[in-house]
C-alpha atoms as a PDB file:
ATOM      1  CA  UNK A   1       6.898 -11.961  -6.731  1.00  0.00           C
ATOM      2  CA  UNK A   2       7.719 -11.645 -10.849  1.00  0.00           C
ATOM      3  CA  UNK A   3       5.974  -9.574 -12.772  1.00  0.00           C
ATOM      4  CA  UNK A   4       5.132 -10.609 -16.432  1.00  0.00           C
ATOM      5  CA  UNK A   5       3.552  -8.240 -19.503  1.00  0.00           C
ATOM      6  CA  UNK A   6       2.135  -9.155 -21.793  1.00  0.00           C
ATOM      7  CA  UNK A   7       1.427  -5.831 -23.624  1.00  0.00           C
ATOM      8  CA  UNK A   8       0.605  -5.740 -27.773  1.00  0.00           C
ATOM      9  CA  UNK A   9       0.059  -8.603 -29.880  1.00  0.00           C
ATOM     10  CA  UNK A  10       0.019 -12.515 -29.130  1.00  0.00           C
ATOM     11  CA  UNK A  11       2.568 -14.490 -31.300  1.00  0.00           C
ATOM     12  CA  UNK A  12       5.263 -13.277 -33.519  1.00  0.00           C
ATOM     13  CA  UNK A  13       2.651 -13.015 -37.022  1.00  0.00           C
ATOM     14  CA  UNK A  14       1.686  -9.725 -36.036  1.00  0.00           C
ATOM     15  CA  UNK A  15       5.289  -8.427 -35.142  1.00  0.00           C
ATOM     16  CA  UNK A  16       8.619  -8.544 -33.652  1.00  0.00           C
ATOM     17  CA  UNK A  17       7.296  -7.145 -30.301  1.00  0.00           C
ATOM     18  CA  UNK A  18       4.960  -9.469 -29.916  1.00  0.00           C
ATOM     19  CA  UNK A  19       4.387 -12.013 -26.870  1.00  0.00           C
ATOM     20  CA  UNK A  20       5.172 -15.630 -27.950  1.00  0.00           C
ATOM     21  CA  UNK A  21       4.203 -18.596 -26.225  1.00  0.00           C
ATOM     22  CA  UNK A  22       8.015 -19.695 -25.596  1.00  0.00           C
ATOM     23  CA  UNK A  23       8.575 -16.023 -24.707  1.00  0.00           C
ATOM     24  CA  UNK A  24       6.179 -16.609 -22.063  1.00  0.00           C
ATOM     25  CA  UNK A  25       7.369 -20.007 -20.712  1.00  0.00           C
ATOM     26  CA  UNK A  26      10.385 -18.685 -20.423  1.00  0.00           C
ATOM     27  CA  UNK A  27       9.857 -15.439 -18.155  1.00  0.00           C
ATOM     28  CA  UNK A  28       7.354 -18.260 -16.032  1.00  0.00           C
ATOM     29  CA  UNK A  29      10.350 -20.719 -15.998  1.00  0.00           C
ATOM     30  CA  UNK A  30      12.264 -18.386 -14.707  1.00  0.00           C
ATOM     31  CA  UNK A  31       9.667 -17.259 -11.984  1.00  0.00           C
ATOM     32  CA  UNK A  32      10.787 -20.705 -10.080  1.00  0.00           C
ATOM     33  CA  UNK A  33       7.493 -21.100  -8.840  1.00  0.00           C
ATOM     34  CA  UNK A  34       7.224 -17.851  -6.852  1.00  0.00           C
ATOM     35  CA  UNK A  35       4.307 -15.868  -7.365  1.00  0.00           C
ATOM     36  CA  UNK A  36       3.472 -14.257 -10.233  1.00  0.00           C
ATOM     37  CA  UNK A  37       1.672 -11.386 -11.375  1.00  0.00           C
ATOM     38  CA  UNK A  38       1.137 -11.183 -15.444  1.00  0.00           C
ATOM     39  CA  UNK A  39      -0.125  -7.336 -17.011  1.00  0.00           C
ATOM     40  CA  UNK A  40      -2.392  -7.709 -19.521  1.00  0.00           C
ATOM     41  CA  UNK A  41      -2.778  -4.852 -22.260  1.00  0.00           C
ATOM     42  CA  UNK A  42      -3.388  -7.192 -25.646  1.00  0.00           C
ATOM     43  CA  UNK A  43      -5.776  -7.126 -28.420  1.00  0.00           C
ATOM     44  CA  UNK A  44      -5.156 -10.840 -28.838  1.00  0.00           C
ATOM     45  CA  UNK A  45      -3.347 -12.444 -31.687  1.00  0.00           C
ATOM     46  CA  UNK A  46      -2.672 -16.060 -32.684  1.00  0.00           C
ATOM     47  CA  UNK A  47      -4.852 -18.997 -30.791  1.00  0.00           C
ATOM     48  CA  UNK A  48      -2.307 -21.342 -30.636  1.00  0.00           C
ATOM     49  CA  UNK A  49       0.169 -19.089 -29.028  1.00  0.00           C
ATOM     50  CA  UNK A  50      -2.623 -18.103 -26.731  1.00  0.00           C
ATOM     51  CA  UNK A  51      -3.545 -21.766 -25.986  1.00  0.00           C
ATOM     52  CA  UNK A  52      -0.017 -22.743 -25.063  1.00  0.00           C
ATOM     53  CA  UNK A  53       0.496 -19.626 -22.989  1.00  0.00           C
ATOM     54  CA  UNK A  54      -2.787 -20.552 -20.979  1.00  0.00           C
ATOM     55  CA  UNK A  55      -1.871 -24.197 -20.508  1.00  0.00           C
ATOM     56  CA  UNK A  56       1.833 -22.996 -19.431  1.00  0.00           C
ATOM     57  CA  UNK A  57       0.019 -20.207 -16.805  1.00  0.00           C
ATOM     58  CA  UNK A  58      -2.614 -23.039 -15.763  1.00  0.00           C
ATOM     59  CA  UNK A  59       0.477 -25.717 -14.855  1.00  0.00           C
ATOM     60  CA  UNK A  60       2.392 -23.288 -12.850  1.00  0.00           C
ATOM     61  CA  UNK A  61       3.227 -24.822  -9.366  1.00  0.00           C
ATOM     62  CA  UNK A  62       2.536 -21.603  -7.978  1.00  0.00           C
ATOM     63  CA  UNK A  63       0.000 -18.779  -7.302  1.00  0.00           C
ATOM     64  CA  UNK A  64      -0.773 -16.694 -10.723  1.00  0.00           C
ATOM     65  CA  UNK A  65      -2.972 -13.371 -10.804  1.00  0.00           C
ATOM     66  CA  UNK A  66      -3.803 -11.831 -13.860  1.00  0.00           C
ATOM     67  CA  UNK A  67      -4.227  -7.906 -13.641  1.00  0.00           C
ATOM     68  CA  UNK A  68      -5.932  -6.617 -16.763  1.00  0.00           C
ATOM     69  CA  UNK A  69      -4.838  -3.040 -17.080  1.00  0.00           C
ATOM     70  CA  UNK A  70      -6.396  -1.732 -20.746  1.00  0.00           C
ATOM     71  CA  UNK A  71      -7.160  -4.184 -22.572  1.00  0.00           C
ATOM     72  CA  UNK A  72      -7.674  -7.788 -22.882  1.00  0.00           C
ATOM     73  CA  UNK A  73      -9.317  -8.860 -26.342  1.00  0.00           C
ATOM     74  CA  UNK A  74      -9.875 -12.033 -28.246  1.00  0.00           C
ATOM     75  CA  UNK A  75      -7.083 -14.541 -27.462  1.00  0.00           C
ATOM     76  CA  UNK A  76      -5.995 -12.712 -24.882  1.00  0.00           C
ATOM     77  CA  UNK A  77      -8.919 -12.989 -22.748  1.00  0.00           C
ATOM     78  CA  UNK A  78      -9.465 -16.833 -22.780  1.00  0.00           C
ATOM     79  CA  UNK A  79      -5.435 -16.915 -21.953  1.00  0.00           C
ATOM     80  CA  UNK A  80      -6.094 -14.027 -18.930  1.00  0.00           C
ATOM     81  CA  UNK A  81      -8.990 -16.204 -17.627  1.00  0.00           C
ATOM     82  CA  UNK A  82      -6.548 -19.309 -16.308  1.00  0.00           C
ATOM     83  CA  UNK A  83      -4.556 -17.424 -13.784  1.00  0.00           C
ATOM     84  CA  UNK A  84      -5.954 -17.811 -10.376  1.00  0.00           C
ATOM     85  CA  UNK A  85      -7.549 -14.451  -9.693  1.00  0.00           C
ATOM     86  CA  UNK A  86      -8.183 -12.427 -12.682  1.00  0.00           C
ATOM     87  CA  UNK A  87      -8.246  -8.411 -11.533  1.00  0.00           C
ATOM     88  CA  UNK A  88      -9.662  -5.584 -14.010  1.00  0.00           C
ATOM     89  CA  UNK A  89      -8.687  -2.048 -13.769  1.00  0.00           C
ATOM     90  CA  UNK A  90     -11.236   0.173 -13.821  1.00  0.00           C
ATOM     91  CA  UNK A  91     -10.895   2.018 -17.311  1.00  0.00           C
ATOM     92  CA  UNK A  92     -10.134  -2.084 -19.153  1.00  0.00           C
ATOM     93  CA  UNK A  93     -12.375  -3.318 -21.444  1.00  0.00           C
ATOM     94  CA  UNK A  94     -12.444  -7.481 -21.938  1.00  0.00           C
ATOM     95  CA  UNK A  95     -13.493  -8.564 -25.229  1.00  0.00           C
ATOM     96  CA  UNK A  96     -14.694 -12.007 -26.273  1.00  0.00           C
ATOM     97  CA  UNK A  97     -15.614 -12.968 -30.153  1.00  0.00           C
ATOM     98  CA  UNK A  98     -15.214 -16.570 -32.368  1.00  0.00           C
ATOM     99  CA  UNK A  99     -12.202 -17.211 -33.940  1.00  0.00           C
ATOM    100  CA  UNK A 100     -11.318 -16.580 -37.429  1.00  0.00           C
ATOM    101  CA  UNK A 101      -8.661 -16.716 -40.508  1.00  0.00           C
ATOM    102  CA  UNK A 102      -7.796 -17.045 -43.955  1.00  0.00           C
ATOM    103  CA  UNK A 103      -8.554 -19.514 -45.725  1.00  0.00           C
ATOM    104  CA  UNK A 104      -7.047 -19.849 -49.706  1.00  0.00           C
ATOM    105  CA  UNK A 105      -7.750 -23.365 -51.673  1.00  0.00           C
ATOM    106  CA  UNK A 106     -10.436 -25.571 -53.169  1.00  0.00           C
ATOM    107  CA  UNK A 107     -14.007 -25.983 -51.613  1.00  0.00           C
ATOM    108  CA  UNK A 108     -12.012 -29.238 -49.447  1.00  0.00           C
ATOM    109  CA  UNK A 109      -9.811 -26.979 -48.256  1.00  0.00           C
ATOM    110  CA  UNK A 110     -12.424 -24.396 -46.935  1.00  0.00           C
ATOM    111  CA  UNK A 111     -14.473 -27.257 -45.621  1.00  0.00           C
ATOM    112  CA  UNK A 112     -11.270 -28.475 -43.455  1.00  0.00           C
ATOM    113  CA  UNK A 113     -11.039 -24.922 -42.108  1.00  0.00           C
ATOM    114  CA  UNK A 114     -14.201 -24.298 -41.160  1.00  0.00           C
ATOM    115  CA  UNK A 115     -14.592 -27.687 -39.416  1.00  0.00           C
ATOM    116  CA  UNK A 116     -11.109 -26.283 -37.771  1.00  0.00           C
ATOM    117  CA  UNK A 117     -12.531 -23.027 -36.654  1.00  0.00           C
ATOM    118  CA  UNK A 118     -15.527 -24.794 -35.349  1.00  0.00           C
ATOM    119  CA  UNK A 119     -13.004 -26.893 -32.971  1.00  0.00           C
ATOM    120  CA  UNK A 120     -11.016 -24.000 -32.045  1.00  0.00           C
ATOM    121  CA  UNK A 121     -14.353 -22.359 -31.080  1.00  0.00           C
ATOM    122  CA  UNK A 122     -15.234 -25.370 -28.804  1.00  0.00           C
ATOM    123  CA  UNK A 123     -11.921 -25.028 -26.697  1.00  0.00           C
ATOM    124  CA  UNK A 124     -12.421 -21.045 -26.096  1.00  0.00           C
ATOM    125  CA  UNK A 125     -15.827 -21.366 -25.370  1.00  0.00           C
ATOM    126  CA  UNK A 126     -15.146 -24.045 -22.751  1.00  0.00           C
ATOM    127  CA  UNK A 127     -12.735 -21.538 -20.850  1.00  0.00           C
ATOM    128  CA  UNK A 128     -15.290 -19.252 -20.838  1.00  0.00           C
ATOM    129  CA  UNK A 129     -17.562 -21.609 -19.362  1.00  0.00           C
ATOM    130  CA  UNK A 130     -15.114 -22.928 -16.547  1.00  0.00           C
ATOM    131  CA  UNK A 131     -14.206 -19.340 -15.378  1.00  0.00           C
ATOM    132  CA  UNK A 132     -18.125 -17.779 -15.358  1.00  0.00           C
ATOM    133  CA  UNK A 133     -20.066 -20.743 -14.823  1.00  0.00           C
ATOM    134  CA  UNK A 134     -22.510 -19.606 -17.652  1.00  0.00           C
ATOM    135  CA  UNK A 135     -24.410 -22.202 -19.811  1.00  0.00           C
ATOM    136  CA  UNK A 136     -22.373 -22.572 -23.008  1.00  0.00           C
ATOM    137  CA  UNK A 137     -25.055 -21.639 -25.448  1.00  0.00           C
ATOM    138  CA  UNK A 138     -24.866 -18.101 -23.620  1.00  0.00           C
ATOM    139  CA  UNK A 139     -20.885 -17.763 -23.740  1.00  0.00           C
ATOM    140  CA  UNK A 140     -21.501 -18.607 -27.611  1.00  0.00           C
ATOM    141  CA  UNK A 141     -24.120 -16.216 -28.182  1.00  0.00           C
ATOM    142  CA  UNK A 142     -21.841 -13.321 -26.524  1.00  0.00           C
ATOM    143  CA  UNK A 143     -19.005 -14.966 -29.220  1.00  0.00           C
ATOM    144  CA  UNK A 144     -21.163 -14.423 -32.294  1.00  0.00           C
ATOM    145  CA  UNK A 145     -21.673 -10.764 -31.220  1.00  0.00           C
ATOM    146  CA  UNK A 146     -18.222 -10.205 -30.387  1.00  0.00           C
ATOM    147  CA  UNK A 147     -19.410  -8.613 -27.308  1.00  0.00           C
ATOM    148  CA  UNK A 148     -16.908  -5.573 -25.546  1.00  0.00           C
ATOM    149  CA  UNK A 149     -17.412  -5.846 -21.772  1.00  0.00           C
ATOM    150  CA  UNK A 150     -16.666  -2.981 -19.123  1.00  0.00           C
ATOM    151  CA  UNK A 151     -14.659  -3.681 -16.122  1.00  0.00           C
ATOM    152  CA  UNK A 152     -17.869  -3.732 -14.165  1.00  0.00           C
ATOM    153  CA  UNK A 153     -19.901  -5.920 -16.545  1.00  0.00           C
ATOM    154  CA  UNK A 154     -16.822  -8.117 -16.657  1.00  0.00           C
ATOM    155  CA  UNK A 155     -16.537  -8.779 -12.992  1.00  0.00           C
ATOM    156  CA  UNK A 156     -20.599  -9.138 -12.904  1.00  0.00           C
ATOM    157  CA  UNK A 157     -20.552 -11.737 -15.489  1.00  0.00           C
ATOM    158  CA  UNK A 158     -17.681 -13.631 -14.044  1.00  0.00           C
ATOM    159  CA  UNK A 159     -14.926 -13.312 -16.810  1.00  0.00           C
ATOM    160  CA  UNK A 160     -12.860 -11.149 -13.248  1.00  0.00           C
ATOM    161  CA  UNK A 161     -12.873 -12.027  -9.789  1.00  0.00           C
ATOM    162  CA  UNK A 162     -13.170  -7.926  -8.919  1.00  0.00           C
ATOM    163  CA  UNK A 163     -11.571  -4.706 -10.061  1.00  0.00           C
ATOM    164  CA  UNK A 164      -8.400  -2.954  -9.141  1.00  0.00           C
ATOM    165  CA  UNK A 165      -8.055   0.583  -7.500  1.00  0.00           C
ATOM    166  CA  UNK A 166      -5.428   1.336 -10.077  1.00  0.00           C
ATOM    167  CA  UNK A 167      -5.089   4.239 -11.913  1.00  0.00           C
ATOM    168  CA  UNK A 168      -7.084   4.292 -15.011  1.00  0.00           C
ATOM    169  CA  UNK A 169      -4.562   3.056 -18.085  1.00  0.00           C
ATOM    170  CA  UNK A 170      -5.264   3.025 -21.782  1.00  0.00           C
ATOM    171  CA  UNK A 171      -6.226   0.502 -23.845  1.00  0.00           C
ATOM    172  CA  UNK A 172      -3.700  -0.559 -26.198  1.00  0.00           C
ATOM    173  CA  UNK A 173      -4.242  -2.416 -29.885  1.00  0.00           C
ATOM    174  CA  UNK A 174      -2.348  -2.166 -33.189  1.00  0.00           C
ATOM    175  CA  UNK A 175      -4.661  -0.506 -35.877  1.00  0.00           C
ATOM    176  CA  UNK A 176      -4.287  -3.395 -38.007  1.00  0.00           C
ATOM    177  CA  UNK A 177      -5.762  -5.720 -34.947  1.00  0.00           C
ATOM    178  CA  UNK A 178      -8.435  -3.302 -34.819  1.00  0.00           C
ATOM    179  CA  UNK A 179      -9.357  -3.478 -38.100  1.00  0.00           C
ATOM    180  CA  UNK A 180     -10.506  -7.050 -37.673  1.00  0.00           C
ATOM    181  CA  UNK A 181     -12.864  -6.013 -35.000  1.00  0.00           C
ATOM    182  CA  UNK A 182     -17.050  -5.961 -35.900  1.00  0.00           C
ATOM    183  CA  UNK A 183     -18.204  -3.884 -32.975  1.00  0.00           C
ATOM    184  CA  UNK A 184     -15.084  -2.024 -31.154  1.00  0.00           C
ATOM    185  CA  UNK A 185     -16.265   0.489 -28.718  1.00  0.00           C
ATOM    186  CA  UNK A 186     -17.415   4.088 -31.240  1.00  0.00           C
ATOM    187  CA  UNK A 187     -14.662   5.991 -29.179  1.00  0.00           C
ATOM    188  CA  UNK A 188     -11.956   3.725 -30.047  1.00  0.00           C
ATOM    189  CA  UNK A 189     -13.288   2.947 -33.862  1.00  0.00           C
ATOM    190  CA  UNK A 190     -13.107   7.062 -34.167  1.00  0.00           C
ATOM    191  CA  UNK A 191      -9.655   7.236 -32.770  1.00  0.00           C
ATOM    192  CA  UNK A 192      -8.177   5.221 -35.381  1.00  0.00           C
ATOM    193  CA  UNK A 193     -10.873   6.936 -38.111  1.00  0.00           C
ATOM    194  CA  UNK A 194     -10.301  10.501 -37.333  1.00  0.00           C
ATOM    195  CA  UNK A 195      -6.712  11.366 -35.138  1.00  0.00           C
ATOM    196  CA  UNK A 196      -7.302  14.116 -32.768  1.00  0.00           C
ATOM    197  CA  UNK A 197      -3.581  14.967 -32.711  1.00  0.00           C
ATOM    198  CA  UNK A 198      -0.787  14.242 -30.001  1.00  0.00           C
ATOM    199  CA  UNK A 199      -1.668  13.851 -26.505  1.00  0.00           C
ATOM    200  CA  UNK A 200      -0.038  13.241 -23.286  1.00  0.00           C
ATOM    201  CA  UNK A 201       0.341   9.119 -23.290  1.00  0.00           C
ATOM    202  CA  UNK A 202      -0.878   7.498 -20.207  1.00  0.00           C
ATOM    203  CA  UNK A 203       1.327   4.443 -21.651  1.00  0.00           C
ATOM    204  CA  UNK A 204       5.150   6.116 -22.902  1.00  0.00           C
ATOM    205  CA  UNK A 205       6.104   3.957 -25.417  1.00  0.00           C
ATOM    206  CA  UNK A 206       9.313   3.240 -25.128  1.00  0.00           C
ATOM    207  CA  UNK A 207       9.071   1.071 -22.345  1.00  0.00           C
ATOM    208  CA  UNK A 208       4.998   0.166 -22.616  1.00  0.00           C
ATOM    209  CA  UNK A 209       4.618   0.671 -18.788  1.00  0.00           C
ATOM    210  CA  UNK A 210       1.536   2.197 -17.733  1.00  0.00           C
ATOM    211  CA  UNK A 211       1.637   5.912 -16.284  1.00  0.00           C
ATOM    212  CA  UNK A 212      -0.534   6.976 -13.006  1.00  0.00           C
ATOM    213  CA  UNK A 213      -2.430  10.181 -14.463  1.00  0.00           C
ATOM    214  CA  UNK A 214      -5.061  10.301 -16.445  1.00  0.00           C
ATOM    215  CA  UNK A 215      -5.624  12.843 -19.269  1.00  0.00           C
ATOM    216  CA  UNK A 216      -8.080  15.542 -18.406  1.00  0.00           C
ATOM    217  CA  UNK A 217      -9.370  17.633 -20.722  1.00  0.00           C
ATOM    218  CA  UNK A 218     -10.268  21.728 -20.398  1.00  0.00           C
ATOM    219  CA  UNK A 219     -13.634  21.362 -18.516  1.00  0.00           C
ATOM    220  CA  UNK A 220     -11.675  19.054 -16.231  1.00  0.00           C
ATOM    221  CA  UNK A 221     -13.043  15.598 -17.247  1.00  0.00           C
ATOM    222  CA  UNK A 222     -11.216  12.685 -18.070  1.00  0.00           C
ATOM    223  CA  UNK A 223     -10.606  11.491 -21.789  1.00  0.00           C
ATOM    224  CA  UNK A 224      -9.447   8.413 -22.639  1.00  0.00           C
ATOM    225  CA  UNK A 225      -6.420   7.599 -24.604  1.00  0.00           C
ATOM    226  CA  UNK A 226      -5.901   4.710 -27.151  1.00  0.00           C
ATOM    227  CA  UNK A 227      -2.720   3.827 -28.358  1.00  0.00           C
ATOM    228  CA  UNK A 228      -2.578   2.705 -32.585  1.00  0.00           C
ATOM    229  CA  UNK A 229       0.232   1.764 -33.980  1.00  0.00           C
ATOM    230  CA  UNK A 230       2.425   3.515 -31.682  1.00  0.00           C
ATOM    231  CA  UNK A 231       0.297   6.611 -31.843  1.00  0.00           C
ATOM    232  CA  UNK A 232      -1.511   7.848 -28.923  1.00  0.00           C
ATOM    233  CA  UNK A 233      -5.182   9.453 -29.334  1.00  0.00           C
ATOM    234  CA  UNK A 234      -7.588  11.023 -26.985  1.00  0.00           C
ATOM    235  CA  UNK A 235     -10.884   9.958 -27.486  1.00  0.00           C
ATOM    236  CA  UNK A 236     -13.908  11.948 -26.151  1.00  0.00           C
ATOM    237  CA  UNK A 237     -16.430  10.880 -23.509  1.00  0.00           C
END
């Protein structure tokens, strides 16, 4: 069995610790077709890097899982979806929105994009379509409202084959990933709004590895962490 994360960023735009593609193919290569389980905690990153990855994970000769343990947003949710069983901890959100970038030119040059964005937007929705087995015109309606989906709701629309009875972990996304977000759960929005000061990290940074305990607060209820920018904040509720 290898074990694969793929925690922060997709593709080396957003930073040096990012997952690449040929970062990717190169742990699988080296897998030599035994199985392999890959750890999710990503707000997503580049598409194409995302594509490649899912192509590489869909061509692997042999069984893939994909265990979703905070976080798997934007690209990296169409990449999670071509493993062979997709798990969900409990405490992950999965996150599915249209693609987007920037675009600097004359009015040919912004036509060009947009008719690229619109073909981009074809080949996510399709993997949406494959894993769920929902009508497309509903996967793209859930795109347009960049919709945030709870383990349960995730496994109940089809995007996971069923949840884990793992420890609750915390979602992890760079601030500046965040920022690009429309609708990002109020708790985590906040977090990166208004700091609530250091907490115990259910995710110790220096090696990005989950812990097994929860935060819990005076009154003895659970709080969830988020991890910015290398920052870890307990959000309320």
């Amino acid at each position: 069995m290898k074990d694969i994360n793929v925690f922060g960023p997709i593709g080396d735009f957003w930073d040096d610790a990012a997952t690449t593609a040929s970062d990717f193919a190169a742990q699988l290569k080296e897998a030599g077709g035994d199985d392999v389980t890959v750890h999710i905690n990503s707000g997503g990153g580049d598409v194409f890097d995302a594509n490649t990855m899912a192509e590489t994970l869909r061509a692997y000769k042999g069984r893939t899982t994909a265990s979703i343990e905070g976080l798997a947003a934007s690209a990296a949710s169409y990449f999670a979806l071509t493993a062979d069983e997709v798990v969900i901890g409990p405490s992950a959100l999965l996150m599915i929105h249209n693609p987007y970038t920037c675009c600097r030119g004359e009015a040919s040059d912004m036509r060009k994009t947009a008719d690229l964005l619109d073909k981009l937007r074809g080949t996510i929705s399709a993997q949406y379509v494959k894993k769920t087995g929902m009508e497309l015109s509903e996967v793209e309606a859930l795109m347009d409202e960049e919709t945030w989906f709870t383990a349960e709701e995730a496994v109940e629309r089809g995007f996971a084959d069923r949840m884990s009875d793992a420890a609750p972990v915390a979602a992890c996304i760079d601030e500046k990933m965040l920022g690009k977000f429309k609708h990002a759960p109020e708790g985590i929005a906040n977090a990166v709004d208004e700091p609530a000061g250091e907490v115990e990290p259910t995710m110790p940074p220096s090696t990005g590895e989950p812990a097994t305990e929860a935060v819990v607060d005076e009154a003895g209820a659970a709080s969830r962490v988020v991890c910015v920018n290398g920052a870890f904040l307990k959000v309320e509720g």
